[in-house]
N, C-alpha and C. Protein backbone atom coordinates (compact mmCIF):
# COMPACT_ATOMS: atom_id res chain seq x y z
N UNK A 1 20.31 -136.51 -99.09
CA UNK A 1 19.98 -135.30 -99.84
C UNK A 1 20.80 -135.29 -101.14
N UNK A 2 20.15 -134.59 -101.97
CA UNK A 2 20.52 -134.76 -103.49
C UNK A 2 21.35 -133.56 -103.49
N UNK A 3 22.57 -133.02 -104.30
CA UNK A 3 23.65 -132.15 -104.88
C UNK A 3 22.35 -131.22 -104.97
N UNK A 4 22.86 -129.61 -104.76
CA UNK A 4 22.49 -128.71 -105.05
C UNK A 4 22.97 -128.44 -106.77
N UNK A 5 22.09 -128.14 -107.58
CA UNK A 5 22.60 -128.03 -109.10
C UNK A 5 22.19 -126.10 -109.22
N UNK A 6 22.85 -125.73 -110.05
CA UNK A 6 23.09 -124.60 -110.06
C UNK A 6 22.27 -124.41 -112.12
N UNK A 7 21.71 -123.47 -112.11
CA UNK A 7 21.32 -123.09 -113.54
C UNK A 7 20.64 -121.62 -113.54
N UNK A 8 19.99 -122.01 -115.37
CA UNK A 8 19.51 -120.37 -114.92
C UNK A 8 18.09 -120.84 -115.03
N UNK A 9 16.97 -119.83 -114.57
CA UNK A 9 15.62 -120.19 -114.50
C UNK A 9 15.26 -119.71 -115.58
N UNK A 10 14.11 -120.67 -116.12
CA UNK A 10 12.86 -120.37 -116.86
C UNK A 10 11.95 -120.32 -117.10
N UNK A 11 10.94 -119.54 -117.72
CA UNK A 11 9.71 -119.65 -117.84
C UNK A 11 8.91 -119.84 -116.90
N UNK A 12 9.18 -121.40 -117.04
CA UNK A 12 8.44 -121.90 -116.36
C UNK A 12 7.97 -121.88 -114.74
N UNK A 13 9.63 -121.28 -114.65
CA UNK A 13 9.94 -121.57 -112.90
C UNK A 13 9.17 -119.87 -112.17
N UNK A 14 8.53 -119.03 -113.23
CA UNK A 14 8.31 -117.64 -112.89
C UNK A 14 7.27 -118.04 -111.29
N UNK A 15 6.76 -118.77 -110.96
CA UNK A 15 5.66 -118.58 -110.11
C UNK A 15 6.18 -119.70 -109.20
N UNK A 16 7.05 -120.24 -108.98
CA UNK A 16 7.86 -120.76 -107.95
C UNK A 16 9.14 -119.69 -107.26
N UNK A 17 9.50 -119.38 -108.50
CA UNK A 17 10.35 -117.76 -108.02
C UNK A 17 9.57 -117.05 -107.37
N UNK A 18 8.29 -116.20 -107.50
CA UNK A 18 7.73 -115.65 -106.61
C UNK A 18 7.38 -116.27 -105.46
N UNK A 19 7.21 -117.24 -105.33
CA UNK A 19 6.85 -118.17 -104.34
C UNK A 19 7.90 -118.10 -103.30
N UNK A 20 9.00 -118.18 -103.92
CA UNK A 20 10.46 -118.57 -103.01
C UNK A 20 10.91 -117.21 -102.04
N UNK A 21 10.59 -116.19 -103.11
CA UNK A 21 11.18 -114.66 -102.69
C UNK A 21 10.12 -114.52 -101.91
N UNK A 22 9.05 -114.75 -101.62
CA UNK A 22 7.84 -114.37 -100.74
C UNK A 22 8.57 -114.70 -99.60
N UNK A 23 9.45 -115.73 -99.32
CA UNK A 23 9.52 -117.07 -98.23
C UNK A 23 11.27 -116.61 -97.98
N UNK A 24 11.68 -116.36 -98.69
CA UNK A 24 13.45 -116.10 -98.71
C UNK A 24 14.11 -114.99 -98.92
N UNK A 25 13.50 -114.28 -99.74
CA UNK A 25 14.02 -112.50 -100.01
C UNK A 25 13.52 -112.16 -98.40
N UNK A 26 14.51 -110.81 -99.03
CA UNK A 26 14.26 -109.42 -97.77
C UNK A 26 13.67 -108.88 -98.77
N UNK A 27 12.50 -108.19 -98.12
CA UNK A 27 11.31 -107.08 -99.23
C UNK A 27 11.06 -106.28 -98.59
N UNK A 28 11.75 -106.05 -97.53
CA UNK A 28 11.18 -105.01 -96.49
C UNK A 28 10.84 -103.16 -97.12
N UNK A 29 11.67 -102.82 -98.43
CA UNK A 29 10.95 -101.70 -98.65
C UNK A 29 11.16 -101.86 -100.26
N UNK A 30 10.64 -103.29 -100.93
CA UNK A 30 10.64 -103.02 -101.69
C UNK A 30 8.94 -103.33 -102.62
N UNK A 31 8.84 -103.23 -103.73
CA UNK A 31 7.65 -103.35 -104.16
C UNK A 31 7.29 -104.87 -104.87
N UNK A 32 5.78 -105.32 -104.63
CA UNK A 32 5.74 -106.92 -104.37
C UNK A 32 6.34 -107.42 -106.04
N UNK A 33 6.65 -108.51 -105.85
CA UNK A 33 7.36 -109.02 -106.71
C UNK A 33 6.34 -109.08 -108.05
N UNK A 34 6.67 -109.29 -109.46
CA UNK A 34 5.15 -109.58 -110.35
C UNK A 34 5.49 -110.18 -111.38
N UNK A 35 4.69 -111.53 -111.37
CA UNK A 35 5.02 -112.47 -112.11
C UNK A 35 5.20 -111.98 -114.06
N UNK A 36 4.94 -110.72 -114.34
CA UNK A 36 4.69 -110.33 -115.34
C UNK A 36 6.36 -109.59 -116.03
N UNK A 37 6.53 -109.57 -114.94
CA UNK A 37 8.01 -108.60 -114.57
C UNK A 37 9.11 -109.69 -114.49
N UNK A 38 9.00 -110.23 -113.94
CA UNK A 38 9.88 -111.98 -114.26
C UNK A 38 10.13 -112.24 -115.82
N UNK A 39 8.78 -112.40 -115.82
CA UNK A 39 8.71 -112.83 -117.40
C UNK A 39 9.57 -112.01 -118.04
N UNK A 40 9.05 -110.82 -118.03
CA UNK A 40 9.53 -109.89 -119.28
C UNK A 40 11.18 -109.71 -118.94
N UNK A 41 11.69 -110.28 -117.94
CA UNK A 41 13.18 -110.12 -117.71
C UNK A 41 13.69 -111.22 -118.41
N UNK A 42 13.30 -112.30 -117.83
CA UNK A 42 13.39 -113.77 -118.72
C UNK A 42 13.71 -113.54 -120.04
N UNK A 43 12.88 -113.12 -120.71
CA UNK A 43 12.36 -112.88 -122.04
C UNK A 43 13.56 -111.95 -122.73
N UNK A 44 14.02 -111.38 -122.25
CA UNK A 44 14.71 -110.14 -122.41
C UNK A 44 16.15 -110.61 -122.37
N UNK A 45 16.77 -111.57 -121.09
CA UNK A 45 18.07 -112.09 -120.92
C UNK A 45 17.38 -113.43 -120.55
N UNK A 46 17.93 -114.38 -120.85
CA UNK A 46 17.57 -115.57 -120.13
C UNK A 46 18.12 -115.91 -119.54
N UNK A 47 19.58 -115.56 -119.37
CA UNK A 47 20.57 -116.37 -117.84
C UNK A 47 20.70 -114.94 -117.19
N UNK A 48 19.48 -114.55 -117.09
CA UNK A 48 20.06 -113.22 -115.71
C UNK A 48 19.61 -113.85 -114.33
N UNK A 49 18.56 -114.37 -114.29
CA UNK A 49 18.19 -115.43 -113.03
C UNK A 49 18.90 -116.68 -113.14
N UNK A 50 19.72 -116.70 -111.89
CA UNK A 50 20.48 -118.20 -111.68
C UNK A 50 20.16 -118.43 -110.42
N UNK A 51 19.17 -120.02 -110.13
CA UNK A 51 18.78 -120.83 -109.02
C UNK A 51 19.73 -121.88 -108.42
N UNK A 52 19.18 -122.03 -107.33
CA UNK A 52 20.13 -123.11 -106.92
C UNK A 52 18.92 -124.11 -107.05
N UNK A 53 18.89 -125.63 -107.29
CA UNK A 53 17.96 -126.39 -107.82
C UNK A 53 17.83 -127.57 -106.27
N UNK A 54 17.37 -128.18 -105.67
CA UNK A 54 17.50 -129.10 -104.49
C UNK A 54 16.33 -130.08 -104.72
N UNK A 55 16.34 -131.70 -105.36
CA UNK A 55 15.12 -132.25 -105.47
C UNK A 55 14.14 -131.37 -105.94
N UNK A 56 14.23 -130.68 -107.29
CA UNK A 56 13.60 -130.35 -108.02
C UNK A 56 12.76 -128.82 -107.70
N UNK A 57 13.30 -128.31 -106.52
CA UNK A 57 12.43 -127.17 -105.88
C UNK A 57 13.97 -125.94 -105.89
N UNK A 58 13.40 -124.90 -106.27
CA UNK A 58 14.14 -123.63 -106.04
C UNK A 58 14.71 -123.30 -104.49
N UNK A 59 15.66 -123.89 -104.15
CA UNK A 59 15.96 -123.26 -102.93
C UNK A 59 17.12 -122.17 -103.11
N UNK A 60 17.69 -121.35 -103.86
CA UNK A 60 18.12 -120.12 -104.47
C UNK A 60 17.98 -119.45 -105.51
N UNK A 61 18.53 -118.42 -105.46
CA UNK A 61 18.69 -117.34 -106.70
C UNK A 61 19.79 -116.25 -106.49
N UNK A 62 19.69 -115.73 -107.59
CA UNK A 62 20.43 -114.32 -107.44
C UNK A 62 19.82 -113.92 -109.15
N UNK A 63 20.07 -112.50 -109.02
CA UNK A 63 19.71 -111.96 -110.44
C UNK A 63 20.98 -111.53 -110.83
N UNK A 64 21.28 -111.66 -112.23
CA UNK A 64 22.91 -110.78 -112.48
C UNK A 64 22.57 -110.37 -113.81
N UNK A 65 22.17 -109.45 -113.70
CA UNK A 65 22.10 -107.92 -115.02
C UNK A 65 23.48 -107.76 -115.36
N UNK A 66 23.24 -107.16 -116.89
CA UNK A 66 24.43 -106.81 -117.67
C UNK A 66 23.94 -106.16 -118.22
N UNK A 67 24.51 -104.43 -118.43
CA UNK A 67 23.97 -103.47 -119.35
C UNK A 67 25.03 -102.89 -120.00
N UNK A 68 25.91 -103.75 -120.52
CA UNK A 68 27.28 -103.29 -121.61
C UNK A 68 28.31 -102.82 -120.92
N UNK A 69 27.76 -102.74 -119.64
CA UNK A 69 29.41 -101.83 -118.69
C UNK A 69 29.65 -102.39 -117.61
N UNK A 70 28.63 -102.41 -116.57
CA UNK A 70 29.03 -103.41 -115.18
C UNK A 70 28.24 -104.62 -114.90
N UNK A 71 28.44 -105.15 -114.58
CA UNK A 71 27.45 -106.24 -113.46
C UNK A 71 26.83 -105.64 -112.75
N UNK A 72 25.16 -106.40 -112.23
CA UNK A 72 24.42 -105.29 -111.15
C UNK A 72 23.83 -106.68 -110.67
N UNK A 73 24.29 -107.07 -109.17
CA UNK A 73 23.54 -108.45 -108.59
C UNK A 73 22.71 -108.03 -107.82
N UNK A 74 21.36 -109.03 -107.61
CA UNK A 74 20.70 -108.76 -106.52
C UNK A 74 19.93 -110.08 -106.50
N UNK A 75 18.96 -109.78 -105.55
CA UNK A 75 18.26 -110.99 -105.58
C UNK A 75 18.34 -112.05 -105.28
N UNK A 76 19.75 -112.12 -103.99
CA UNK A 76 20.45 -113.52 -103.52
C UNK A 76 19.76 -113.54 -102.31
N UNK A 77 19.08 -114.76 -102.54
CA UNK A 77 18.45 -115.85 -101.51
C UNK A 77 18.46 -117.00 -101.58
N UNK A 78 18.78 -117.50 -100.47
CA UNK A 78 18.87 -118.87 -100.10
C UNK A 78 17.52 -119.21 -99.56
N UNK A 79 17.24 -120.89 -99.70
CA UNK A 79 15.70 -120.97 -98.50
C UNK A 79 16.80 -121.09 -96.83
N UNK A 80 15.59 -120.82 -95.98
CA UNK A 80 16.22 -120.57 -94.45
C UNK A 80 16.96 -121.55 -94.25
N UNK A 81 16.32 -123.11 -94.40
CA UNK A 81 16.88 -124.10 -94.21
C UNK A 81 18.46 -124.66 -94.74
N UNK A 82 18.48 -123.97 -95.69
CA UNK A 82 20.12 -124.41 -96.13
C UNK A 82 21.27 -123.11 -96.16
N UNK A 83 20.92 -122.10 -95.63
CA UNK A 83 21.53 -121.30 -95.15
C UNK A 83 22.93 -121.10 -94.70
N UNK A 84 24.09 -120.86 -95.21
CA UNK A 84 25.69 -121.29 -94.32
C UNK A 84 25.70 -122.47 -94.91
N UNK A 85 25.33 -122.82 -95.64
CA UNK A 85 26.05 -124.32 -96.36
C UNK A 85 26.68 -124.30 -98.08
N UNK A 86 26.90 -122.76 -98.15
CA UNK A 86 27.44 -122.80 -99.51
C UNK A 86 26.83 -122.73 -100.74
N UNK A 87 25.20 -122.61 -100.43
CA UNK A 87 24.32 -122.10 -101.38
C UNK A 87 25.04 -120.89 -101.99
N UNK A 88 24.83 -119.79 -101.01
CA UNK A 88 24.93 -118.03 -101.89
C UNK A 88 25.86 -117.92 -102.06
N UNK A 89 27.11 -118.94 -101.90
CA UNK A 89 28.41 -118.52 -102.29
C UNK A 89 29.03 -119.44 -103.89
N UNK A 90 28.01 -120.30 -104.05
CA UNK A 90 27.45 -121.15 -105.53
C UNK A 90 26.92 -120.17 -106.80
N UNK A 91 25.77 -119.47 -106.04
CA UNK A 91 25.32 -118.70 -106.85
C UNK A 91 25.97 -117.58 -107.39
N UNK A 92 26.89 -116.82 -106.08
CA UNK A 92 27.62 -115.82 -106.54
C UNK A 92 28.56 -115.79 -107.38
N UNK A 93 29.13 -117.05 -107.01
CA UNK A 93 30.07 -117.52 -108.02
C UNK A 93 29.86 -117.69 -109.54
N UNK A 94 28.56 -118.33 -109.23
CA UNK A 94 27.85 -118.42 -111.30
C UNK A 94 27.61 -117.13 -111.68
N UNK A 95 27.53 -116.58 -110.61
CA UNK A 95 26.90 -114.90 -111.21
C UNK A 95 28.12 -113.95 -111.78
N UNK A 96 28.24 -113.96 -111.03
CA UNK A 96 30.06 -113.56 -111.38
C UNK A 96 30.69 -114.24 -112.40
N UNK A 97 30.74 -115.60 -112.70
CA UNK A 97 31.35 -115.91 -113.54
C UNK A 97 30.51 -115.27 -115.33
N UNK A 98 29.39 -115.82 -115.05
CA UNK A 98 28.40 -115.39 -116.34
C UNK A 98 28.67 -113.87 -116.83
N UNK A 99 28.44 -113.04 -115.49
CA UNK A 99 29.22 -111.51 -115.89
C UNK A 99 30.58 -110.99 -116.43
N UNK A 100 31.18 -112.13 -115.74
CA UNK A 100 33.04 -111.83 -116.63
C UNK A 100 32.72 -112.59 -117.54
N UNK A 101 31.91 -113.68 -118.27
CA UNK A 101 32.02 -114.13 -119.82
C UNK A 101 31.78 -112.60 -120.51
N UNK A 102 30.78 -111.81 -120.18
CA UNK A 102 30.13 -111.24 -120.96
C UNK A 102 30.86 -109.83 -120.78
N UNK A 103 31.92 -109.49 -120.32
CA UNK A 103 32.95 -108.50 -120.33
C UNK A 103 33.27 -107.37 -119.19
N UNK A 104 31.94 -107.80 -117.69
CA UNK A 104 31.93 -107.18 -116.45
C UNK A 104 33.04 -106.97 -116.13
N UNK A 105 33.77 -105.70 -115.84
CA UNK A 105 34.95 -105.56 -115.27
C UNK A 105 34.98 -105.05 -113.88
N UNK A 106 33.53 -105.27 -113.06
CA UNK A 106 33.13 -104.45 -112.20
C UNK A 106 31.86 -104.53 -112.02
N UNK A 107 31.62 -105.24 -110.32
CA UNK A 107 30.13 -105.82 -110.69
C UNK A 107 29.62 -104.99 -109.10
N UNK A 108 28.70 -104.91 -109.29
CA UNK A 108 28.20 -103.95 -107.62
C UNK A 108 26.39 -104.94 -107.43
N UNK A 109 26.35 -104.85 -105.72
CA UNK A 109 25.51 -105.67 -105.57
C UNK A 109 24.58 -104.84 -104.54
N UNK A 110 23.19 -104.73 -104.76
CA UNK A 110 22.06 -104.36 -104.23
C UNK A 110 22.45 -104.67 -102.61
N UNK A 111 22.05 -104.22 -101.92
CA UNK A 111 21.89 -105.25 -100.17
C UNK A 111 21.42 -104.18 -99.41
N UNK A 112 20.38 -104.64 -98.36
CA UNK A 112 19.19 -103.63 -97.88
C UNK A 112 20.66 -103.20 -96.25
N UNK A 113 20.52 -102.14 -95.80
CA UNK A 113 21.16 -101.93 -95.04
C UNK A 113 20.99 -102.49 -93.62
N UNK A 114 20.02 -103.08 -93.27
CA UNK A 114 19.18 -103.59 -92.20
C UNK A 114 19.14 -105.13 -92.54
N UNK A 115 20.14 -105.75 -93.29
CA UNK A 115 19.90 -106.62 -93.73
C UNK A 115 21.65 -107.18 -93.57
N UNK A 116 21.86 -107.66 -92.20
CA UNK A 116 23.18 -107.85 -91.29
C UNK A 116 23.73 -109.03 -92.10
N UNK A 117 22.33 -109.90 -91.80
CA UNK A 117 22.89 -111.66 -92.53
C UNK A 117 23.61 -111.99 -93.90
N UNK A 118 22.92 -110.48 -94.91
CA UNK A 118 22.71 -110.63 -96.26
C UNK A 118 24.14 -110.35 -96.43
N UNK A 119 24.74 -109.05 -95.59
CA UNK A 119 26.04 -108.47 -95.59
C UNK A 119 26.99 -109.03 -95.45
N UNK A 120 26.68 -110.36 -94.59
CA UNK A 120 27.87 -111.38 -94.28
C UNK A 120 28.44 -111.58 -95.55
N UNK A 121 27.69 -112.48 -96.65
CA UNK A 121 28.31 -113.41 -97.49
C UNK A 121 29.30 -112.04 -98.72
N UNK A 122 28.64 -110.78 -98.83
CA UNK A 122 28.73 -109.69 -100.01
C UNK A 122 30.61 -109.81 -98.94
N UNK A 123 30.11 -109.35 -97.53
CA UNK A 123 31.50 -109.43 -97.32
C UNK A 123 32.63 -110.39 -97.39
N UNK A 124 32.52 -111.51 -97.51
CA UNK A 124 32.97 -112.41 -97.37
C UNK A 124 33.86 -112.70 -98.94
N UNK A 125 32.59 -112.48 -99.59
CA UNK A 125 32.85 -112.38 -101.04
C UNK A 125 34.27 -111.17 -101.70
N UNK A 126 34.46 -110.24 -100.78
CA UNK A 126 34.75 -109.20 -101.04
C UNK A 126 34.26 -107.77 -101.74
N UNK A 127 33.26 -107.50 -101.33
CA UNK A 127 32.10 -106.50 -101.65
C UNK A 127 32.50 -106.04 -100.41
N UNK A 128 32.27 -104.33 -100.87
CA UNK A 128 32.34 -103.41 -99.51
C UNK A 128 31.29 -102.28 -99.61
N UNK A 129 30.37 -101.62 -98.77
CA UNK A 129 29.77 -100.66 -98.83
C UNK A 129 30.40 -99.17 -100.11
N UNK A 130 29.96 -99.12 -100.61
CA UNK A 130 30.33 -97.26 -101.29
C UNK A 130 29.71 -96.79 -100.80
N UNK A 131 30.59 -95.71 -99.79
CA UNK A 131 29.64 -95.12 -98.65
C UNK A 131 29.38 -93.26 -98.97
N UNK A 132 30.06 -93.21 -100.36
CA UNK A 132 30.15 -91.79 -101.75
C UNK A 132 28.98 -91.63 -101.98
N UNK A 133 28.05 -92.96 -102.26
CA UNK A 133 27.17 -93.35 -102.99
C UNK A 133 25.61 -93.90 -102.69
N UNK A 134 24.69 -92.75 -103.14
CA UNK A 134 23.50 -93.55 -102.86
C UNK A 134 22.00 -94.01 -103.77
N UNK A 135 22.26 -95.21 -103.53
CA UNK A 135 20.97 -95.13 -104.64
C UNK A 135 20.04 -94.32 -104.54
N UNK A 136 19.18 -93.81 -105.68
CA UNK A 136 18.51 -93.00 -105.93
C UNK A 136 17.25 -93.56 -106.98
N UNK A 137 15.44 -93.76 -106.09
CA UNK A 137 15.07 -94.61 -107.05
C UNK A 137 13.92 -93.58 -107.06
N UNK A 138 13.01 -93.85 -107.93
CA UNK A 138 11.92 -92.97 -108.80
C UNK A 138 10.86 -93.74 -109.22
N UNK A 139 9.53 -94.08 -108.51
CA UNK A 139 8.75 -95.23 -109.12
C UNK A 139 7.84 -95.04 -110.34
N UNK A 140 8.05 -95.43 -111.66
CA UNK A 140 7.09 -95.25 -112.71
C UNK A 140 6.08 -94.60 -112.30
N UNK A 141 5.64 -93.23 -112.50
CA UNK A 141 3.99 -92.43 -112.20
C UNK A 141 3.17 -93.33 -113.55
């Protein structure tokens, strides 16, 4: 097996990303992914999506937003198969690092509550629940 390579995605990769998150995300209450919406993120930041690369196929991600004040991660998936081998802790790491270039002093990460496995690595990482705090979302009418 070939080195896992770490980068950020593009363009190109928009419909293999959906592909992957179909197969590797938790989506359990969220709304389907859209290749249009990729784009226009892409387009917008280009290293906010960082993959993990394996013989040429996406077997990770994570998303890491920057809006002038904190870091906001989400979007960390590994494929099933390489799971516990240091994938999401690659990515987190690039994610994190890309966010402290850009002046994150404080980065907070999405994670579905029903989502035990996902919680491992956030913990591991040192991420803890804010249990003050709840998201609050509103879908475009």
């Amino acid at each position: 097996m070939t080195e896992v390579r770490i980068r950020s995605a593009t363009l190109q990769d928009v419909e293999e990303l959906i592909e992957f998150w179909s197969v590797a995300g938790e989506n359990g209450s969220r709304p389907a992914d859209r290749p249009d919406l990729v784009v226009c993120l892409l387009q917008r930041d280009p290293d906010a999506v960082i993959v993990a690369e394996l013989d040429g196929a996406i077997v990770g991600t994570i998303i890491c937003g920057w809006d002038g004040w904190r870091g906001s991660l989400y979007r960390l998936a590994v494929a099933p198969a390489l799971r516990r081998q240091g994938v999401g802790r690659r990515l987190l790491a690039a994610a994190e690092e890309r966010l402290s270039s850009l002046g994150a002093e404080r980065f907070h990460a999405m994670v579905l509550d029903e989502n035990e496995r996902g919680q491992s690595i956030w913990k591991a990482a040192g991420y803890a629940p804010q249990h003050d705090w709840s998201r609050w979302v509103k879908p475009r009418s």
